[in-house]
PDB file of N, CA and C in Angstrom:
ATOM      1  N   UNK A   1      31.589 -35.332 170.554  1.00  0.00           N
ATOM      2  CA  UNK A   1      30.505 -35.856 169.748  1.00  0.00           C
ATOM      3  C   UNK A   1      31.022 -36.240 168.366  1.00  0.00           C
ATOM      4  N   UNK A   2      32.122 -35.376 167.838  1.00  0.00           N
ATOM      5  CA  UNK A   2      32.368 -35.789 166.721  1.00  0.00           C
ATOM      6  C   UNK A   2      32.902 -37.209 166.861  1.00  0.00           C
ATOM      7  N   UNK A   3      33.915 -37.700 167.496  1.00  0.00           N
ATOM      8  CA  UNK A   3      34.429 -38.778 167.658  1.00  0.00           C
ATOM      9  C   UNK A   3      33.358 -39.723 167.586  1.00  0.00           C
ATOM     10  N   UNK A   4      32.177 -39.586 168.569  1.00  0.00           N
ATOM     11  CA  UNK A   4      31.026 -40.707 168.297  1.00  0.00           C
ATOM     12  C   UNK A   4      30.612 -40.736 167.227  1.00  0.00           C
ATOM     13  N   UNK A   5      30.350 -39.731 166.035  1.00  0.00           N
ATOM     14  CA  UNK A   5      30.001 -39.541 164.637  1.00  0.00           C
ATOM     15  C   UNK A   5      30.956 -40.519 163.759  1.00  0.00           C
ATOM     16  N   UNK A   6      31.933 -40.543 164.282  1.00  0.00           N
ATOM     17  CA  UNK A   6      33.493 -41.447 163.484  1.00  0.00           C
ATOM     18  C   UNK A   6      33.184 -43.114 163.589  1.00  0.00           C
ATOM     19  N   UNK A   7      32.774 -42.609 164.958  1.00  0.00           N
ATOM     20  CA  UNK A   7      32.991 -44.568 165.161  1.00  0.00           C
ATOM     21  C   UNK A   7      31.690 -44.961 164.603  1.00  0.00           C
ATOM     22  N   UNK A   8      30.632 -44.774 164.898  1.00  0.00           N
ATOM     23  CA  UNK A   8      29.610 -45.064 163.983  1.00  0.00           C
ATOM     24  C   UNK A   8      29.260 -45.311 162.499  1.00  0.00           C
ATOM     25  N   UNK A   9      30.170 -43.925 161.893  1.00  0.00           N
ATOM     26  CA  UNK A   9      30.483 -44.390 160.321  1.00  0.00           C
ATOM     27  C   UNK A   9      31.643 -45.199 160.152  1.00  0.00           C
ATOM     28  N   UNK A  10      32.034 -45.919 161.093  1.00  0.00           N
ATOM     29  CA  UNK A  10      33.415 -47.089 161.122  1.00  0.00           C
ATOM     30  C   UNK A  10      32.499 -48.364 161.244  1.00  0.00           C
ATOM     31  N   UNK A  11      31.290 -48.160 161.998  1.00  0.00           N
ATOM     32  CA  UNK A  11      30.564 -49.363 162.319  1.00  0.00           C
ATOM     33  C   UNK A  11      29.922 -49.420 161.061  1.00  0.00           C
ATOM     34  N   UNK A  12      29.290 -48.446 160.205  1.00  0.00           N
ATOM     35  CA  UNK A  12      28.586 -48.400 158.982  1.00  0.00           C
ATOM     36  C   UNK A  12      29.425 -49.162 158.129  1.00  0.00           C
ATOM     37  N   UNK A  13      30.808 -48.435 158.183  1.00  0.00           N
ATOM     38  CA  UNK A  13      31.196 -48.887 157.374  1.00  0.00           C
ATOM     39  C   UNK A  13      31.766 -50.533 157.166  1.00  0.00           C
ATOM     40  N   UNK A  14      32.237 -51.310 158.567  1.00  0.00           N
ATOM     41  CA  UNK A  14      31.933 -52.151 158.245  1.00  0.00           C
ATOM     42  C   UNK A  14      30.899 -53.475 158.107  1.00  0.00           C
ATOM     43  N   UNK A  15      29.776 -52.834 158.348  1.00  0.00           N
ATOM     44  CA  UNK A  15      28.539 -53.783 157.929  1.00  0.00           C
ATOM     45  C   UNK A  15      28.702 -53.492 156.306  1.00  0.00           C
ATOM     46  N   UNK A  16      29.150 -52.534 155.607  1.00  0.00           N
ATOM     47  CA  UNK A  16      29.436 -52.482 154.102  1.00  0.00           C
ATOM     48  C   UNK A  16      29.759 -53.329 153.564  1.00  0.00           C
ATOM     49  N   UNK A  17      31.245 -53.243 154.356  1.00  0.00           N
ATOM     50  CA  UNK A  17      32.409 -54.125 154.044  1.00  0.00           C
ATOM     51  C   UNK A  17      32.115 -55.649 154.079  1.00  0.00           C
ATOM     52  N   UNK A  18      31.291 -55.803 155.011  1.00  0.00           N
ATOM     53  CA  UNK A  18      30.872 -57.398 155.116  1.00  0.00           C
ATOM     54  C   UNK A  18      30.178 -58.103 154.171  1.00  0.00           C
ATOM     55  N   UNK A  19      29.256 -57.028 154.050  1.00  0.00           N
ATOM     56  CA  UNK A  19      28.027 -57.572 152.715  1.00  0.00           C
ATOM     57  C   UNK A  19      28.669 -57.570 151.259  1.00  0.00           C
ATOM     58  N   UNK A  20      29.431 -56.416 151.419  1.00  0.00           N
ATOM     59  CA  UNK A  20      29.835 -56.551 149.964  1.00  0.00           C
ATOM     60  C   UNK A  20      31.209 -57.423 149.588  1.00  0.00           C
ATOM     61  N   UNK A  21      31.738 -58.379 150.822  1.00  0.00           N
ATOM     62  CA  UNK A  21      32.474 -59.498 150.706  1.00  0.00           C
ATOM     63  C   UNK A  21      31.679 -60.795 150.066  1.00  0.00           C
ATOM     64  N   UNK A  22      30.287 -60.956 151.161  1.00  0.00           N
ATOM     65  CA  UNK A  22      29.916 -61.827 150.933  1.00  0.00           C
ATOM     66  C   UNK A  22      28.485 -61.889 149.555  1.00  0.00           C
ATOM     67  N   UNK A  23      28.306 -60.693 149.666  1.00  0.00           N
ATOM     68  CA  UNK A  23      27.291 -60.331 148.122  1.00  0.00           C
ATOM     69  C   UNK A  23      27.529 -58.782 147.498  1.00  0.00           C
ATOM     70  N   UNK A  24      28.789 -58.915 146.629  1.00  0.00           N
ATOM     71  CA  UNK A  24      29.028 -57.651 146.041  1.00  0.00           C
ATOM     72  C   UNK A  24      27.356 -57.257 145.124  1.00  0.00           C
ATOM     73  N   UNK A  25      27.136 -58.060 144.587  1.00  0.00           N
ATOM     74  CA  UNK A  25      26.150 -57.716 143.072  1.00  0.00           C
ATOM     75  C   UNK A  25      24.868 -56.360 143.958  1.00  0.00           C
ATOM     76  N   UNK A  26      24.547 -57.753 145.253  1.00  0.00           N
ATOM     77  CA  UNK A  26      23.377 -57.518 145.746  1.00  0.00           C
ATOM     78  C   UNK A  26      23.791 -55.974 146.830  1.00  0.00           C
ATOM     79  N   UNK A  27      24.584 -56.036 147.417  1.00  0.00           N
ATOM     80  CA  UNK A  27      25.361 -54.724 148.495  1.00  0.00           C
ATOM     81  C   UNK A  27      25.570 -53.436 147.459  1.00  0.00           C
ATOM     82  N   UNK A  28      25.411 -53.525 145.966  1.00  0.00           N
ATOM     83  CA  UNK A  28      26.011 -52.645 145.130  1.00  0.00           C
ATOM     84  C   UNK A  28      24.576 -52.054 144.699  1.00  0.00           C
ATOM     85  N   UNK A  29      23.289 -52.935 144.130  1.00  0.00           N
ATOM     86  CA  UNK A  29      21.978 -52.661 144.238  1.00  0.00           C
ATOM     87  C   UNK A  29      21.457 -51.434 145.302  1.00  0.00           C
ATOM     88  N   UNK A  30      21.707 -52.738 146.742  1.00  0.00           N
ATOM     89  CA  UNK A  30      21.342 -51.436 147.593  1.00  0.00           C
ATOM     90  C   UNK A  30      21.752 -50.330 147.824  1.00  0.00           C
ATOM     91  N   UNK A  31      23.327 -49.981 147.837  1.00  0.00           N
ATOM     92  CA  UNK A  31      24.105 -48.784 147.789  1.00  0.00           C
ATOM     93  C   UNK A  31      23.571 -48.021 147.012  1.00  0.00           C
ATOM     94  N   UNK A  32      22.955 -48.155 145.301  1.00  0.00           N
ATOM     95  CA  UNK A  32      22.535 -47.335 144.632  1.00  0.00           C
ATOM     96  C   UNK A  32      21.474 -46.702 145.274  1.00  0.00           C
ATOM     97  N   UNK A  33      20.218 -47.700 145.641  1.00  0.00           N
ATOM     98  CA  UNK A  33      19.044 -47.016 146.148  1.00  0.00           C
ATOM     99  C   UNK A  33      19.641 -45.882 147.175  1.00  0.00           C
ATOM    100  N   UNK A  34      20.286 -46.420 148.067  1.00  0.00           N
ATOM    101  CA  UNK A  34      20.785 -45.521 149.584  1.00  0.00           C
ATOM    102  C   UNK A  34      21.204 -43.802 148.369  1.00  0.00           C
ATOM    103  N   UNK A  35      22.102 -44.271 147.328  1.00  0.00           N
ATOM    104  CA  UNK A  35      22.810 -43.242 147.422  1.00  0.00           C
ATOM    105  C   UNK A  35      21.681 -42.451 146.527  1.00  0.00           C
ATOM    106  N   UNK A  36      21.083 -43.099 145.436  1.00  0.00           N
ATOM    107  CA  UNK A  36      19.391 -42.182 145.307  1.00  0.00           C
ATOM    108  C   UNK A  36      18.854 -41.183 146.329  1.00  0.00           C
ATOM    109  N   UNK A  37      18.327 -42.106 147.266  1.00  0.00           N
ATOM    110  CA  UNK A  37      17.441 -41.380 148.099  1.00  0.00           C
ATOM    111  C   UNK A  37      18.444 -40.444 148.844  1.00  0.00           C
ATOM    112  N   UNK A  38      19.628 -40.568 149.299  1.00  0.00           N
ATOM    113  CA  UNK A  38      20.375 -39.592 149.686  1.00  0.00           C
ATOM    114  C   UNK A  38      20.176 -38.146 148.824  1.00  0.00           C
ATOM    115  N   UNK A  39      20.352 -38.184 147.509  1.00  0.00           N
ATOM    116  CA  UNK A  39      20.234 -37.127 146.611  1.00  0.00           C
ATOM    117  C   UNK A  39      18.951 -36.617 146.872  1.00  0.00           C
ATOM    118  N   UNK A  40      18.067 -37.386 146.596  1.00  0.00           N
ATOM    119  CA  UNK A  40      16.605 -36.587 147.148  1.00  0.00           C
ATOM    120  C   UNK A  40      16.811 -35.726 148.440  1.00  0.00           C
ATOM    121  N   UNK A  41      16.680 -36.288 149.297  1.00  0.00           N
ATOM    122  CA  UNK A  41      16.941 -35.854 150.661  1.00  0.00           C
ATOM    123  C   UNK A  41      17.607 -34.208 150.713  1.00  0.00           C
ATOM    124  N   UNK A  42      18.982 -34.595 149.858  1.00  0.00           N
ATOM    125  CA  UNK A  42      19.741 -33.213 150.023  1.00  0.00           C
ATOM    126  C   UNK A  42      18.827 -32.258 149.395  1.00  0.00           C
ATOM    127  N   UNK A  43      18.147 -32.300 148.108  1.00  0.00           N
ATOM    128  CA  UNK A  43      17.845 -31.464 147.358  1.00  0.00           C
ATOM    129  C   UNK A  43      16.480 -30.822 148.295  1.00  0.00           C
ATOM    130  N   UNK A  44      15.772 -31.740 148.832  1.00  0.00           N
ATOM    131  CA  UNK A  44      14.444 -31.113 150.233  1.00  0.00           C
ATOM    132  C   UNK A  44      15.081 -30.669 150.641  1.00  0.00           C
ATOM    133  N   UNK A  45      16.011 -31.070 151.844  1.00  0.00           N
ATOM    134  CA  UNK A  45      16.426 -30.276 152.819  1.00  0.00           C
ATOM    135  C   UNK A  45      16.750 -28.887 151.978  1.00  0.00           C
ATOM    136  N   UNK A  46      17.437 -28.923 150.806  1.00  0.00           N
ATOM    137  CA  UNK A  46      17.948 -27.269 150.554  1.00  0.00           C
ATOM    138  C   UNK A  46      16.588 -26.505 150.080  1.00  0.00           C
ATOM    139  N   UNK A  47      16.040 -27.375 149.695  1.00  0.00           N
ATOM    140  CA  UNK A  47      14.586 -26.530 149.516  1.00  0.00           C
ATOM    141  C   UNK A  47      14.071 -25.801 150.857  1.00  0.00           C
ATOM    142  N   UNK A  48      13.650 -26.964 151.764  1.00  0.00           N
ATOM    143  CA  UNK A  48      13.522 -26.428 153.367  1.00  0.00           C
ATOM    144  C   UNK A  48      13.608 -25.395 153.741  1.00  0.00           C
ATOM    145  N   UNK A  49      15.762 -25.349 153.504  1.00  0.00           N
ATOM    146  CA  UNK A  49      15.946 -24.237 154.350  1.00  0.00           C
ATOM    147  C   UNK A  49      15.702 -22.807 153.280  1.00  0.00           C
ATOM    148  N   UNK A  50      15.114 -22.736 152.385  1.00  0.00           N
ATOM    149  CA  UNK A  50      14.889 -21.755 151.432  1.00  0.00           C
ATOM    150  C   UNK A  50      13.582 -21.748 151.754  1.00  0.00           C
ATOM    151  N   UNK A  51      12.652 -22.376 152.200  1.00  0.00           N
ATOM    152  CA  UNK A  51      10.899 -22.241 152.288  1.00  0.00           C
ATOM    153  C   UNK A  51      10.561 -22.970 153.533  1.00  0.00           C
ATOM    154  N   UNK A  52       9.681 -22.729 154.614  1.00  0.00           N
ATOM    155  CA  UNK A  52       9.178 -24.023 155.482  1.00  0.00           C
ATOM    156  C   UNK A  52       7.874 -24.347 155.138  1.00  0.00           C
ATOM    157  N   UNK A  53       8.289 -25.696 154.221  1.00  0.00           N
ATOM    158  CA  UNK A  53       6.867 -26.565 153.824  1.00  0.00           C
ATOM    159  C   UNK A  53       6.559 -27.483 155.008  1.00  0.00           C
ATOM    160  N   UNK A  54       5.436 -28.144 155.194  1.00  0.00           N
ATOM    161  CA  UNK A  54       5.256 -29.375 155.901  1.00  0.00           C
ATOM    162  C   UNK A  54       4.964 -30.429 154.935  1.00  0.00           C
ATOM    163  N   UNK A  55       4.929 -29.702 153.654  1.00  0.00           N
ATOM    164  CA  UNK A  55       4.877 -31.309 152.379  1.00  0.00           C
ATOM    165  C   UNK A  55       5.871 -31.589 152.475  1.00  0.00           C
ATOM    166  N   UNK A  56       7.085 -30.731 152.511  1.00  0.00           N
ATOM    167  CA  UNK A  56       8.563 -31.394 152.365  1.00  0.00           C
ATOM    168  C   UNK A  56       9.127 -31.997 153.473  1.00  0.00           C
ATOM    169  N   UNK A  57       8.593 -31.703 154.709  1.00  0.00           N
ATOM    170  CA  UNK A  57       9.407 -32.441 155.534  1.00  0.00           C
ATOM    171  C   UNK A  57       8.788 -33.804 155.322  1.00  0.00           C
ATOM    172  N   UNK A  58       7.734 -34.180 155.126  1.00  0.00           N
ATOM    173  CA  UNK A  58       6.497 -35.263 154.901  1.00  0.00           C
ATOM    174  C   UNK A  58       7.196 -35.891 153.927  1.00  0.00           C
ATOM    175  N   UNK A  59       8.348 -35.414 152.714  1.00  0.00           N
ATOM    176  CA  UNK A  59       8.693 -35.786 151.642  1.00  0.00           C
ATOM    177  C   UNK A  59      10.064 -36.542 152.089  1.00  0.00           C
ATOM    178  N   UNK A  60      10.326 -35.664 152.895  1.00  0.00           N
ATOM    179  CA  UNK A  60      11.992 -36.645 153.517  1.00  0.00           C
ATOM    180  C   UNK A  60      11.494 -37.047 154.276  1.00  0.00           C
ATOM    181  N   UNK A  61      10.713 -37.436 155.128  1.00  0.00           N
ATOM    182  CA  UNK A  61      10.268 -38.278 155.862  1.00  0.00           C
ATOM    183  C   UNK A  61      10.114 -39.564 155.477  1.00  0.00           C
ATOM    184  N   UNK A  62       9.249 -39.652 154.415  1.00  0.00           N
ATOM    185  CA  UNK A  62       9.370 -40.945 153.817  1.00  0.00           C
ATOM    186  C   UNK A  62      10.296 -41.342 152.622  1.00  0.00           C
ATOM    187  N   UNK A  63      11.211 -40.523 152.561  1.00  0.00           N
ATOM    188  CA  UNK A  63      12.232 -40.929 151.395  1.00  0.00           C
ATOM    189  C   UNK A  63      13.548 -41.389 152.905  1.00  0.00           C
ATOM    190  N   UNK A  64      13.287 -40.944 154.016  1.00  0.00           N
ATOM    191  CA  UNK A  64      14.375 -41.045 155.146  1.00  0.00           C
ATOM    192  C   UNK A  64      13.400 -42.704 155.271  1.00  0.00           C
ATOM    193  N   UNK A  65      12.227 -43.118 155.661  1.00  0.00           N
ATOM    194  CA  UNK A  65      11.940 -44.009 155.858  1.00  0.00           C
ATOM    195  C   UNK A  65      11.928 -45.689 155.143  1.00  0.00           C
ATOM    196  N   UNK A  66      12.315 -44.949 153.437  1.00  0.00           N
ATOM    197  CA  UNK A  66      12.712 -46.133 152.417  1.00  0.00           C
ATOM    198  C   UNK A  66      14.009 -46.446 152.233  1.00  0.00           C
ATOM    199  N   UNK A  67      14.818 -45.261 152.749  1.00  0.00           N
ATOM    200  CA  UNK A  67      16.430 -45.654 152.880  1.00  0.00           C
ATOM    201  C   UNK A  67      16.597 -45.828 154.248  1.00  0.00           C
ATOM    202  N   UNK A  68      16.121 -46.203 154.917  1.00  0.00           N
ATOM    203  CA  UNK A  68      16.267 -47.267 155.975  1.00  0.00           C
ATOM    204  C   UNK A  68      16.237 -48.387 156.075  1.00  0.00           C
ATOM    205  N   UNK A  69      14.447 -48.969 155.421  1.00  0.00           N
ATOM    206  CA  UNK A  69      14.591 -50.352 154.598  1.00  0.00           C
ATOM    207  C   UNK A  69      15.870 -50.532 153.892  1.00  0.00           C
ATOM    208  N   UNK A  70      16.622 -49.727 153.351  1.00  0.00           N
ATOM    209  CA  UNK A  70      17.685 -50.363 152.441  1.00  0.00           C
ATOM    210  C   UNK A  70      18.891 -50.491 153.767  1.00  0.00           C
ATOM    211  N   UNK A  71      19.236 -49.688 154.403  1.00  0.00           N
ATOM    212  CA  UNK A  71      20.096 -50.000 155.326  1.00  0.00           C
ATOM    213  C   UNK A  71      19.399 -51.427 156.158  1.00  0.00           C
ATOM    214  N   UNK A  72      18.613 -51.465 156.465  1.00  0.00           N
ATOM    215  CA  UNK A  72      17.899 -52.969 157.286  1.00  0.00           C
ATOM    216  C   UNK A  72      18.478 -53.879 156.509  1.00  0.00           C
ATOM    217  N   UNK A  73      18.404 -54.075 155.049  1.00  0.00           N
ATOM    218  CA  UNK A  73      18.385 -55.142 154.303  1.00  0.00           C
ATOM    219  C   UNK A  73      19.938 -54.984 154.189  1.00  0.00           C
ATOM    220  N   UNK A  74      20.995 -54.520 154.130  1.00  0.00           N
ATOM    221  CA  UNK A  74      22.277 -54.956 154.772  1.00  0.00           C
ATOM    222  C   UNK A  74      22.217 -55.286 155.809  1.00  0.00           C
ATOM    223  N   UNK A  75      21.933 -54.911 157.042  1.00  0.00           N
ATOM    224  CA  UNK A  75      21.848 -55.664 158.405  1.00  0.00           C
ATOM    225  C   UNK A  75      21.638 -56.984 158.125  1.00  0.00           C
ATOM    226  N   UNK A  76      20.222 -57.416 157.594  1.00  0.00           N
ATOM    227  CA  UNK A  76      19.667 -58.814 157.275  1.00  0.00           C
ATOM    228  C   UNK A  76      20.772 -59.801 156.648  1.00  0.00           C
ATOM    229  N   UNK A  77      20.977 -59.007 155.605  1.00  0.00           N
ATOM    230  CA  UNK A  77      21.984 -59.763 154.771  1.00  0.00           C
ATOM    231  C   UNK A  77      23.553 -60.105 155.753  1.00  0.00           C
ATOM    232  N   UNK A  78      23.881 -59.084 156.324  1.00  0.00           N
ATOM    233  CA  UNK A  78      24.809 -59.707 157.504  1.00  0.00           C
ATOM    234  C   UNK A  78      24.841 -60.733 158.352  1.00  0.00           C
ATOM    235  N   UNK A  79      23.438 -60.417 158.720  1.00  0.00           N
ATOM    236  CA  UNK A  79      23.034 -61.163 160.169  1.00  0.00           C
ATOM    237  C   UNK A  79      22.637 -63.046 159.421  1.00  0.00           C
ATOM    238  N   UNK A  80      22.656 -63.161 158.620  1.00  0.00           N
ATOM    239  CA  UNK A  80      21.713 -63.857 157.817  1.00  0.00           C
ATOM    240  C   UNK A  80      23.318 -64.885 157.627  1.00  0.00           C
ATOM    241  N   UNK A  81      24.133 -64.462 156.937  1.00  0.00           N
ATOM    242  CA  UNK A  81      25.683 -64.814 156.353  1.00  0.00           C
ATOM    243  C   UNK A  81      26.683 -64.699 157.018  1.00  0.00           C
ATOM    244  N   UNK A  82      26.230 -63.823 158.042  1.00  0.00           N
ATOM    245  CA  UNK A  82      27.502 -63.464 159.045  1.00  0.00           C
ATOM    246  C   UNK A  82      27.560 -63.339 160.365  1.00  0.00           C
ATOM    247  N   UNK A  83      26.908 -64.270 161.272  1.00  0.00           N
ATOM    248  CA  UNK A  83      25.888 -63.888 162.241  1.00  0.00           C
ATOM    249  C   UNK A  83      26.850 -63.314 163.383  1.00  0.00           C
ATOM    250  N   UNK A  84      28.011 -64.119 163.242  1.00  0.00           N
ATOM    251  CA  UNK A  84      29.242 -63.884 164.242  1.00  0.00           C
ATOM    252  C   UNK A  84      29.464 -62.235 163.821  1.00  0.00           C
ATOM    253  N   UNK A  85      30.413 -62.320 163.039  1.00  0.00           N
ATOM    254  CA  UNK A  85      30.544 -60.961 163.042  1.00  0.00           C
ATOM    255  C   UNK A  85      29.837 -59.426 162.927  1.00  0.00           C
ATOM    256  N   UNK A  86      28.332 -60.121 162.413  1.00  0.00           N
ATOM    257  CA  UNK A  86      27.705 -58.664 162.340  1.00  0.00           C
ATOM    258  C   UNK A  86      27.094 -58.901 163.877  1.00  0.00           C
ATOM    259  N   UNK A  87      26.828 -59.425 164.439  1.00  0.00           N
ATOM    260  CA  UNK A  87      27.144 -59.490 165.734  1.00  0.00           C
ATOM    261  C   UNK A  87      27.729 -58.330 166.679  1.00  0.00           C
ATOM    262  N   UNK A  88      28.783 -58.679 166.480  1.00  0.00           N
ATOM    263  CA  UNK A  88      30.162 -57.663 167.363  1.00  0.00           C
ATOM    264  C   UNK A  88      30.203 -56.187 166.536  1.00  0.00           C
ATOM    265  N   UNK A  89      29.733 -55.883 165.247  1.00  0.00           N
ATOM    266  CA  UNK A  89      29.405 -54.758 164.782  1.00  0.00           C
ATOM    267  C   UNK A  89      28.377 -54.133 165.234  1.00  0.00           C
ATOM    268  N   UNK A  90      27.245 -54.561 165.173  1.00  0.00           N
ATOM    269  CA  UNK A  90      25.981 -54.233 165.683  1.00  0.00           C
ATOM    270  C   UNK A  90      25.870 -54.423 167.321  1.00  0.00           C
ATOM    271  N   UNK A  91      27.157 -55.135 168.098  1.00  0.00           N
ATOM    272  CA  UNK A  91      27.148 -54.465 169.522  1.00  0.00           C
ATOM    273  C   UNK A  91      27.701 -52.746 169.819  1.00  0.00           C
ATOM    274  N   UNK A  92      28.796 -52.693 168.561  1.00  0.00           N
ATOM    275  CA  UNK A  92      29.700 -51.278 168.599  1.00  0.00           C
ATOM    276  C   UNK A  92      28.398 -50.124 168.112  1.00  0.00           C
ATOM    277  N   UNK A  93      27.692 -50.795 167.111  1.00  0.00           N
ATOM    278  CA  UNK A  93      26.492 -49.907 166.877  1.00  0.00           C
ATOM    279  C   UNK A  93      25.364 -49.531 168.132  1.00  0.00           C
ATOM    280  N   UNK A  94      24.893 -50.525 168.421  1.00  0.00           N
ATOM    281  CA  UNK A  94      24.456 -49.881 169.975  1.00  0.00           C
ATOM    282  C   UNK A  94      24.839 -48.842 170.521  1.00  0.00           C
ATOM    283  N   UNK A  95      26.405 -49.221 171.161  1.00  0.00           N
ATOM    284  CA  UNK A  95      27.175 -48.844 172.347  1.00  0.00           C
ATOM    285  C   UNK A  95      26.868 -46.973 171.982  1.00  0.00           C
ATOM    286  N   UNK A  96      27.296 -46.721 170.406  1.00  0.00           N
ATOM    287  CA  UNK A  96      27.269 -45.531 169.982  1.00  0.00           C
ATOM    288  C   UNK A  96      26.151 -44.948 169.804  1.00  0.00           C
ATOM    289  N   UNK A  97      25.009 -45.874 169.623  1.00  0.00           N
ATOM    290  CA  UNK A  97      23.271 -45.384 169.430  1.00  0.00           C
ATOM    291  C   UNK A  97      23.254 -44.845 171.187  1.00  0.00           C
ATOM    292  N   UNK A  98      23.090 -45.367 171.805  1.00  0.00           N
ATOM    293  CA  UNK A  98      23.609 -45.468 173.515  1.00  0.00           C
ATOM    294  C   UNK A  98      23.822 -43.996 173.950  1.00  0.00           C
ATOM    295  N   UNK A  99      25.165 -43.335 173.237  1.00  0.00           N
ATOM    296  CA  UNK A  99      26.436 -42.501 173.937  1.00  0.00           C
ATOM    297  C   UNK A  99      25.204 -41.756 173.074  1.00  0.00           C
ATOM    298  N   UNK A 100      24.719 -41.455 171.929  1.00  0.00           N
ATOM    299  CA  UNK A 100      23.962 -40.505 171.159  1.00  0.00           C
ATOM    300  C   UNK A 100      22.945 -39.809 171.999  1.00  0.00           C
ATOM    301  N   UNK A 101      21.506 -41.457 172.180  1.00  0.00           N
ATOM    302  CA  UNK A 101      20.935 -41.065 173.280  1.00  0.00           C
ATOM    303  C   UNK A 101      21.035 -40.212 174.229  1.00  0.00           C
ATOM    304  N   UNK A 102      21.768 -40.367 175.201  1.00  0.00           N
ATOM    305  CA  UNK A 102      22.478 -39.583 176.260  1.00  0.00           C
ATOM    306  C   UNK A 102      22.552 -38.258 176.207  1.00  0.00           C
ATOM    307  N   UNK A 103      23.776 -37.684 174.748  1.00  0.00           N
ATOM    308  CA  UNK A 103      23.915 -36.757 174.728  1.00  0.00           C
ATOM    309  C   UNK A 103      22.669 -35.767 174.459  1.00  0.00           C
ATOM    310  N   UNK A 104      22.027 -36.800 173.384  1.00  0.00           N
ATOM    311  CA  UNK A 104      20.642 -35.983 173.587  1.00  0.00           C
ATOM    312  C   UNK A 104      19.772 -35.539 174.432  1.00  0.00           C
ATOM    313  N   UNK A 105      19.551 -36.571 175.502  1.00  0.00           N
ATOM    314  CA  UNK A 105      19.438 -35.961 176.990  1.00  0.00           C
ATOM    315  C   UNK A 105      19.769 -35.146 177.380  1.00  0.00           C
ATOM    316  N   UNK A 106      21.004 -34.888 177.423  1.00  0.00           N
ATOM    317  CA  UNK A 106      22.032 -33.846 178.231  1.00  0.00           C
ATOM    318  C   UNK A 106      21.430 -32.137 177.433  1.00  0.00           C
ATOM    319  N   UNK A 107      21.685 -32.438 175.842  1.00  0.00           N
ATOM    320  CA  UNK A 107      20.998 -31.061 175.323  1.00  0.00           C
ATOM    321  C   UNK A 107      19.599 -30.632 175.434  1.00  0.00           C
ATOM    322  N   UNK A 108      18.610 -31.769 175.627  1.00  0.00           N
ATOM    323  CA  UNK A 108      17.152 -31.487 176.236  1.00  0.00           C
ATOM    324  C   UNK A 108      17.204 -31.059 177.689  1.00  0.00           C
ATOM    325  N   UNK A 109      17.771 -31.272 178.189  1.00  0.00           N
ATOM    326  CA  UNK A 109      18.125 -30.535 179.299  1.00  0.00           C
ATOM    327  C   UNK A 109      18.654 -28.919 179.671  1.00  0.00           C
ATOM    328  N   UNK A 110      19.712 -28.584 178.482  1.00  0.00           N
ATOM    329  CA  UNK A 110      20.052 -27.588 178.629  1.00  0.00           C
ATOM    330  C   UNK A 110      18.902 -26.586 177.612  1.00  0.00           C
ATOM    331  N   UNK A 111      17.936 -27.601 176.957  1.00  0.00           N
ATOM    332  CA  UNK A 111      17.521 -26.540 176.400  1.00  0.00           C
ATOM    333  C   UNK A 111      15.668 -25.981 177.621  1.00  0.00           C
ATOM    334  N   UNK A 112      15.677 -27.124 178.458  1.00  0.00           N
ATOM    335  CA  UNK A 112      14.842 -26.755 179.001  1.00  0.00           C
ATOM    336  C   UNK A 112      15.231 -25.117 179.990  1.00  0.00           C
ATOM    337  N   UNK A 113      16.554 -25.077 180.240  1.00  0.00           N
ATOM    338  CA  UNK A 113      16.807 -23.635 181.235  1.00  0.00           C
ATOM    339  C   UNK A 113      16.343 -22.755 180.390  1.00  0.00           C
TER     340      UNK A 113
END
């Protein structure tokens, strides 16, 4: 599983790499937001595991749901400028969304015994 964790942040990473070839200013914008809401995120989750709120999961929920929009809007911006190659990235992204799926199967399974 770890290995699938690798290639995925290889696929992340180069939809990065692409956008911020073809629009550093704008790829550098969104990175900030991403890396914002990342900070939020950590600081709930450590709250979390110190208290179980249902405001807080409600709180990363939608701070997980606005740094997604920001990951979309690199996709866009790829797909938009780069159609070929974010293309063949976003097939490797599948393949690994795919192998994830699965495994998740496999542990819903073992957790049903």
């Amino acid at each position: 599983m770890n290995y699938n964790k690798t290639r995925r942040s290889l696929n992340t990473t180069d939809i990065l790499k692409l956008c911020s070839i073809l629009f550093p200013k704008r790829t550098k914008n969104i990175l900030d937001k991403i890396i914002i809401c990342d900070k939020k995120i950590l600081k709930l989750t450590e709250k979390l595991s110190m208290q179980y709120k249902l405001e807080i999961i409600q709180e990363i929920e939608e701070i997980r749901a606005e740094n997604n929009s920001n990951w979309m809007e690199l996709i866009r911006l790829a797909f938009e400028h780069a159609p070929d190659e974010a293309k063949v990235i976003m097939s490797r992204v599948h393949k690994s969304d795919e192998q994830i799926t699965n495994l998740f199967g496999e542990l819903s399974k073992c957790l049903e015994k």
